[in-house]
Protein backbone atom coordinates (compact mmCIF):
# COMPACT_ATOMS: atom_id res chain seq x y z
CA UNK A 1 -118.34 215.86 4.56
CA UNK A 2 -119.79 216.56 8.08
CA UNK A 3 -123.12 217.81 7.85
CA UNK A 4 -125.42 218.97 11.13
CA UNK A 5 -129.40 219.04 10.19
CA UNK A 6 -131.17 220.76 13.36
CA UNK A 7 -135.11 220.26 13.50
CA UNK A 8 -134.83 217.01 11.79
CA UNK A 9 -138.19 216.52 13.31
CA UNK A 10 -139.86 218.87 10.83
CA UNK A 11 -140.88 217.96 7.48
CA UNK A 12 -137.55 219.92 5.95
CA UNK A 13 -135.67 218.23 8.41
CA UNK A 14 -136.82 214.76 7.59
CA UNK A 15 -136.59 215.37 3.96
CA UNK A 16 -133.13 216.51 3.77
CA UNK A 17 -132.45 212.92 6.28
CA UNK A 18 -134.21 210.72 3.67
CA UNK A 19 -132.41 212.42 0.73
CA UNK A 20 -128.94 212.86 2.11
CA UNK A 21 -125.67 211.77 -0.05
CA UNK A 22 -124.06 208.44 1.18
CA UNK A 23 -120.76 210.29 0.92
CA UNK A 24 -122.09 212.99 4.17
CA UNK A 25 -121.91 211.83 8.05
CA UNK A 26 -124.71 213.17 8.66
CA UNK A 27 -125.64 214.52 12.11
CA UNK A 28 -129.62 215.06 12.44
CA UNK A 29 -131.67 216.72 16.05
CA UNK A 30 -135.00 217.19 16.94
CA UNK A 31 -136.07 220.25 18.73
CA UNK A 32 -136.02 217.89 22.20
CA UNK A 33 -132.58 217.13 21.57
CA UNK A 34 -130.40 220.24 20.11
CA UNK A 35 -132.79 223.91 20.97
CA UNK A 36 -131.02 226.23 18.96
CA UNK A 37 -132.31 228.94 21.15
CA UNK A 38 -130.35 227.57 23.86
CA UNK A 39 -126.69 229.06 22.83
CA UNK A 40 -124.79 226.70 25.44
CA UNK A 41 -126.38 223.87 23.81
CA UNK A 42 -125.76 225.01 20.51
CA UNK A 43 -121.37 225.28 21.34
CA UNK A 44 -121.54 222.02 23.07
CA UNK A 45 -123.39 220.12 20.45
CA UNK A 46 -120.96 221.61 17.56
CA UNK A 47 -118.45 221.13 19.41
CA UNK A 48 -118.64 217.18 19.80
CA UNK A 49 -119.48 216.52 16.14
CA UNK A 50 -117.46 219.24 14.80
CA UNK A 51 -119.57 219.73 11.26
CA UNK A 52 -118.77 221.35 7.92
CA UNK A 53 -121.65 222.46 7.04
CA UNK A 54 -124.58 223.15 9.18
CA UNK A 55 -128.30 223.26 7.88
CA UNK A 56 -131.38 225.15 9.99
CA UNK A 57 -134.27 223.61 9.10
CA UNK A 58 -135.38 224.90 13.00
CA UNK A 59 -138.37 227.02 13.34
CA UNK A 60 -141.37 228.28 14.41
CA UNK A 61 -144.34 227.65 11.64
CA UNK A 62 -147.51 228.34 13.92
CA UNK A 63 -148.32 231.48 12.03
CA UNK A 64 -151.56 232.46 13.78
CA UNK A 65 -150.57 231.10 17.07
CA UNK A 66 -147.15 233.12 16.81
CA UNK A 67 -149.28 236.06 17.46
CA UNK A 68 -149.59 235.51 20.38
CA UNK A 69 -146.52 233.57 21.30
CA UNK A 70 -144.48 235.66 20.00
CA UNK A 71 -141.60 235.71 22.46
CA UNK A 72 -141.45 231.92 21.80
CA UNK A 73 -141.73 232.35 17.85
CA UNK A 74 -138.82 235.14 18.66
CA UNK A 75 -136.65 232.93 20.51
CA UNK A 76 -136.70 230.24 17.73
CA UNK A 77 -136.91 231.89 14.33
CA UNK A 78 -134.38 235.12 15.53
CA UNK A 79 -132.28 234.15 18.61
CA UNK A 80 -131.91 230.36 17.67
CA UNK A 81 -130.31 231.32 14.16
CA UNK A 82 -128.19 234.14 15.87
CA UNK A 83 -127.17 231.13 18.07
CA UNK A 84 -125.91 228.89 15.45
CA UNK A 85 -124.09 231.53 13.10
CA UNK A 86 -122.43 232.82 16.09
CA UNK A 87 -121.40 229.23 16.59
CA UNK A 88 -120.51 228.67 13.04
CA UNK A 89 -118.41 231.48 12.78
CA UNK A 90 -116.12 230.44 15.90
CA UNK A 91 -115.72 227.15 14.42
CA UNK A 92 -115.26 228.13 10.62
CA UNK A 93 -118.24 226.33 9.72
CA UNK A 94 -120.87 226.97 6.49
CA UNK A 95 -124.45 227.76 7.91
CA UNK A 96 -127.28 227.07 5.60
CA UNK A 97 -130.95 228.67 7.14
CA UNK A 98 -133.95 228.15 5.68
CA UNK A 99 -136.49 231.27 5.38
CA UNK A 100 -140.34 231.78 4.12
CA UNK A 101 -141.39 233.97 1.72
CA UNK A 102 -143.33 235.71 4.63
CA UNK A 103 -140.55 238.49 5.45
CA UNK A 104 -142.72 240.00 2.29
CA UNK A 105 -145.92 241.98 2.38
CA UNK A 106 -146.93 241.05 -1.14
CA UNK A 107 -148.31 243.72 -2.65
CA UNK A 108 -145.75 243.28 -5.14
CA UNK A 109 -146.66 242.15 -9.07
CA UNK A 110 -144.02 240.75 -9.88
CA UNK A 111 -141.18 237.77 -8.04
CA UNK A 112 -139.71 238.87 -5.39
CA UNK A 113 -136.50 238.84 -5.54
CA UNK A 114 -133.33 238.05 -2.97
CA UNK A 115 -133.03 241.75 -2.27
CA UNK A 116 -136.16 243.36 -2.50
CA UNK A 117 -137.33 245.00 0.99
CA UNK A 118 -139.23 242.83 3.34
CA UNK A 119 -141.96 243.66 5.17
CA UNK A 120 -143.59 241.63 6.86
CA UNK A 121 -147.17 241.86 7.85
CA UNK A 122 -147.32 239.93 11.08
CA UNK A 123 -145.28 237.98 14.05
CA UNK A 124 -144.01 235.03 12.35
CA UNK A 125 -142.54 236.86 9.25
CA UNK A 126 -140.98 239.34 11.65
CA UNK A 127 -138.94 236.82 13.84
CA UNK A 128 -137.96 235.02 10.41
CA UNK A 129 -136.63 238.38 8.68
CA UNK A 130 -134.79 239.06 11.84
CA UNK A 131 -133.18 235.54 12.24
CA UNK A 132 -132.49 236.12 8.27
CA UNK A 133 -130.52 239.73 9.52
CA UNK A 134 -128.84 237.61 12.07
CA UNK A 135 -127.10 235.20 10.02
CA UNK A 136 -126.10 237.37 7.55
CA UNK A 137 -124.82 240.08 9.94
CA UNK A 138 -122.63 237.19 11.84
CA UNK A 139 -121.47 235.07 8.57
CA UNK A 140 -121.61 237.44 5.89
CA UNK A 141 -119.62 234.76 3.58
CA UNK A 142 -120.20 231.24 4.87
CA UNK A 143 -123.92 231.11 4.80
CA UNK A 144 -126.35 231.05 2.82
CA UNK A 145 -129.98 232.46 4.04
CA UNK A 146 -132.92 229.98 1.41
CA UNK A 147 -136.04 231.93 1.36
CA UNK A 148 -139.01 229.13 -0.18
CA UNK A 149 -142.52 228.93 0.26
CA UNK A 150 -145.53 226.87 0.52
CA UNK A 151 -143.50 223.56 2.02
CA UNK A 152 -145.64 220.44 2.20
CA UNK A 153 -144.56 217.09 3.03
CA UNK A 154 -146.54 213.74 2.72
CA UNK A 155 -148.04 212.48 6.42
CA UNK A 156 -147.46 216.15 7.54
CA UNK A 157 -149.81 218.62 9.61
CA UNK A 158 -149.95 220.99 6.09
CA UNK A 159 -152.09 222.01 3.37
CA UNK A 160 -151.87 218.45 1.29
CA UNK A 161 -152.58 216.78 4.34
CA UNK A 162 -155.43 219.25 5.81
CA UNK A 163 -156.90 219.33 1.96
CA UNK A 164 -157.09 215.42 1.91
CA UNK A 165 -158.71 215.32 5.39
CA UNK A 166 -161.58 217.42 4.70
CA UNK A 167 -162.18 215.88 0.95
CA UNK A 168 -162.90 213.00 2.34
CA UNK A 169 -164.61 213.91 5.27
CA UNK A 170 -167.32 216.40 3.34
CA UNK A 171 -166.76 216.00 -0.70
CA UNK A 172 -166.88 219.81 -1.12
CA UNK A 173 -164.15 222.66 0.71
CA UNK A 174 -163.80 226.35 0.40
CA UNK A 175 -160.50 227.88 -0.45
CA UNK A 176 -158.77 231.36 -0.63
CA UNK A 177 -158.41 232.34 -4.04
CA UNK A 178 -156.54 235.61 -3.81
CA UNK A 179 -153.15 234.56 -2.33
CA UNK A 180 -150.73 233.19 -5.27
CA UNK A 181 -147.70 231.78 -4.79
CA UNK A 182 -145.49 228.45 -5.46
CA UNK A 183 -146.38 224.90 -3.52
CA UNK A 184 -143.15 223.74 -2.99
CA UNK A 185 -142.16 219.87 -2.03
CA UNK A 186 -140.14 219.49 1.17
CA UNK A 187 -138.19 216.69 -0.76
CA UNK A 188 -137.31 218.86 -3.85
CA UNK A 189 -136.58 221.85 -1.53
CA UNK A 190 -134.39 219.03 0.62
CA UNK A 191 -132.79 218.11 -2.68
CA UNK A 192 -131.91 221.86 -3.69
CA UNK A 193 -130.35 222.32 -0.48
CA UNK A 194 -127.90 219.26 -1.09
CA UNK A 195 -126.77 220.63 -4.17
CA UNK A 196 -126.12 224.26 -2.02
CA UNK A 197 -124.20 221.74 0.41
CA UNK A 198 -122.07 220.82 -2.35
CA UNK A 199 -121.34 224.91 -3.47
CA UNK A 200 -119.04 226.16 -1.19
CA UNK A 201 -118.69 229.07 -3.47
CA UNK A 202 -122.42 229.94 -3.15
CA UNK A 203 -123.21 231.87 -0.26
CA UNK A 204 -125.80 235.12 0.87
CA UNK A 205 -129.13 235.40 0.24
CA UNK A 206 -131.05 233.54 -2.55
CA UNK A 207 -134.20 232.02 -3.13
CA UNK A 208 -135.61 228.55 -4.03
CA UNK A 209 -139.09 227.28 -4.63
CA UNK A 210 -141.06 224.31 -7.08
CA UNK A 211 -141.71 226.43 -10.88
CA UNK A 212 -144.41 227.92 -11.14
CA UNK A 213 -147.61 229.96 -9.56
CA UNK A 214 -150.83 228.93 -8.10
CA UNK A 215 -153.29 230.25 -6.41
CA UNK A 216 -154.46 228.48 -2.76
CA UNK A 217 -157.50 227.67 -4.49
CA UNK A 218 -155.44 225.80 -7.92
CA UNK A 219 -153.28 224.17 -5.57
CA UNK A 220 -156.69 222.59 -3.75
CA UNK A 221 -157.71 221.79 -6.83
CA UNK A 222 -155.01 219.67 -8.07
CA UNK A 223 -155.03 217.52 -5.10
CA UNK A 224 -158.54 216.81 -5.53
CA UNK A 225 -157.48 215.52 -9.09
CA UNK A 226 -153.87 214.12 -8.25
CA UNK A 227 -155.79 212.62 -5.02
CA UNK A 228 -159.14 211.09 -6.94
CA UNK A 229 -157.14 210.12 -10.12
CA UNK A 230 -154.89 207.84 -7.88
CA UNK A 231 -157.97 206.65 -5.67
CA UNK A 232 -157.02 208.50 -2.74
CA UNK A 233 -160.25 210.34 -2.89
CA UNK A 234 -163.35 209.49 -4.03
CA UNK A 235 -165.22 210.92 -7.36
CA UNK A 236 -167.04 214.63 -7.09
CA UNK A 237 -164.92 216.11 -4.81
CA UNK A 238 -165.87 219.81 -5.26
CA UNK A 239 -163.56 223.26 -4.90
CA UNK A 240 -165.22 226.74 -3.89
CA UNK A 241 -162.65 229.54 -4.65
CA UNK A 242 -163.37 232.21 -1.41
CA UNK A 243 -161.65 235.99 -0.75
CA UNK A 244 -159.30 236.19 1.86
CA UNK A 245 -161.79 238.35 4.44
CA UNK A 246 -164.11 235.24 3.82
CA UNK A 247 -161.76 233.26 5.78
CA UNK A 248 -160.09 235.95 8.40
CA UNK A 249 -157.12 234.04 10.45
CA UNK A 250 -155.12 236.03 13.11
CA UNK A 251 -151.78 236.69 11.41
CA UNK A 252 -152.22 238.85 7.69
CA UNK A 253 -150.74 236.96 5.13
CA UNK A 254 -148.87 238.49 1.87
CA UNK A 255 -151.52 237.80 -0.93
CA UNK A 256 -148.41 237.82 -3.83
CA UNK A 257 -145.84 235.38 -1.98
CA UNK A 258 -143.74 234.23 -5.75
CA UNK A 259 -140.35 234.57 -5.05
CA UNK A 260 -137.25 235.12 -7.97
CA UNK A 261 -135.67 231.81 -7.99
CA UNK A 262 -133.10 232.85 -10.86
CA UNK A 263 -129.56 233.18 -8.63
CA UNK A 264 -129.86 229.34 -8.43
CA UNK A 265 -131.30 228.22 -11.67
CA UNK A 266 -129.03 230.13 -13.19
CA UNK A 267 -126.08 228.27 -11.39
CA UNK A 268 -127.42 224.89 -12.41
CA UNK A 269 -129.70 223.99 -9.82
CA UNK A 270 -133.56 223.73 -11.72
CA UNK A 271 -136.50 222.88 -9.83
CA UNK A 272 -139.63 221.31 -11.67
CA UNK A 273 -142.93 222.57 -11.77
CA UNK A 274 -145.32 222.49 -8.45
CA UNK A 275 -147.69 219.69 -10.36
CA UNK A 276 -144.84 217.36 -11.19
CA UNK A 277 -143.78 217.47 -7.54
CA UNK A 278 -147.29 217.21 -5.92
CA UNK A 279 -148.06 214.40 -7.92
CA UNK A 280 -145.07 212.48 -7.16
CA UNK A 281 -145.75 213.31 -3.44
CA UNK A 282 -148.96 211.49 -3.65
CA UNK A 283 -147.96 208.90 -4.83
CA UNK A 284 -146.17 208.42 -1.64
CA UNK A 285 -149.63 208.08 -0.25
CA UNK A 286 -151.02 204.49 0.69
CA UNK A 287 -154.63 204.11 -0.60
CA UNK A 288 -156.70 204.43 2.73
């Protein structure tokens, strides 16, 4: 098995390298070396290592700054997956994209699920529901659009990482308690997407996340007491739950982001609960 990985350099990308079967020739780009906005690029790099499946963990994540970059955040979360379906449908190749539970407003109160309308409330969820449109519209059976949420890799620029920083900078952070949804691992969510590798039958629009719900403000929490309980922090670090206008950002966020994760549990492939995940990510952590 073949297997193409573009924006390896993200913390997707570099899960699915450190997790991927010994049986797949595996074929992994950063953003400097395959742009998959750049369609000539795109053929030519199929093309000379003719893959089987290709994976998209490609995009633009800057979700305040893709207000106002938006034709940038356009050309990598819309055209760049139009690219490599196009691409993937000349050569008979399986597409796998990754999307966000931000094509959603949330004001729903219950999981979303794989075909409930989107919505999305500001630049970078827009560009991602369109690149979602673009896949499916191009290779209707040989792809498979993976809506997740919350992604957070150790050593990344994320919410682990930026939750850590200030703990042990100031002992004591304030945290949005009104926007629930499911922290998800980028090495479980790398894991998943192996198993999808290995489903040819599997294909259109599903979703995949770490079980269960949290609030930004719970997820802070247990990383203070993952983080102190393994001595990455120190004793009395100290959570504030805030409202969402109490910390205004640029971009509007959906304040109910759970998404339905029951297509693929349902065909076998079970994710474990947000805790289990975020402790074994710390302990990934060297003591500082």
């Amino acid at each position: 098995m073949k297997v193409l990985v573009a924006g390896a350099g993200g913390q997707v990308g570099e899960a699915l390298v450190r997790t991927a079967p010994v049986n797949v020739e595996l074929s992994a780009f950063r953003h400097r070396e395959l742009d998959i906005s750049d369609a000539a690029s795109v053929d030519k790099c199929i093309e000379r290592h003719a893959p089987n499946v290709i994976i998209n963990a490609a995009a633009y994540t800057a979700v305040d700054r893709a207000e106002t970059e938006c034709d940038l955040a356009r050309r990598i979360n819309t055209h760049g997956p139009s690219s490599l379906a196009i691409a993937a449908r000349a050569g008979g190749i399986r597409l796998i994209h990754i999307s966000t539970n931000f094509v959603f407003d949330g004001t729903a109160c219950e999981p979303y699920r794989p075909g409930s309308d989107t919505n999305p409330l500001a630049v970078y969820g827009l560009t991602k529901r369109d690149g979602d449109l673009a896949v499916m519209s191009e290779l209707p059976d040989r792809s498979v659009v993976l809506r997740t949420a919350w992604v957070y890799s150790p050593g990344r620029r994320n919410f682990v990482d930026t939750m850590l920083n200030a703990m042990r900078v100031s002992r004591s952070v304030r945290v949005v308690a009104d926007q629930v949804g499911t922290p998800t691992s980028a090495r479980s969510l790398a894991q998943a997407i192996w198993k999808l590798v290995d489903r040819p039958d599997i294909h259109g629009l599903h979703h995949w996340t770490d079980a269960g719900v949290a609030s930004w403000y719970d997820f802070a929490v247990a990383i203070a007491e993952e983080a102190t309980a393994r001595g990455l922090l120190p004793e009395g670090v100290t959570v504030t739950p805030i409202t969402s206008e109490q910390y205004s950002t640029p971009a509007r966020r959906p304040r109910y982001g759970v998404l339905d994760t029951t297509s693929l549990t349902s065909l076998g492939i079970v994710p474990s609960h947000w805790r289990t995940e975020l402790r074994r990510s710390l302990e990934g952590i060297p003591h500082g």
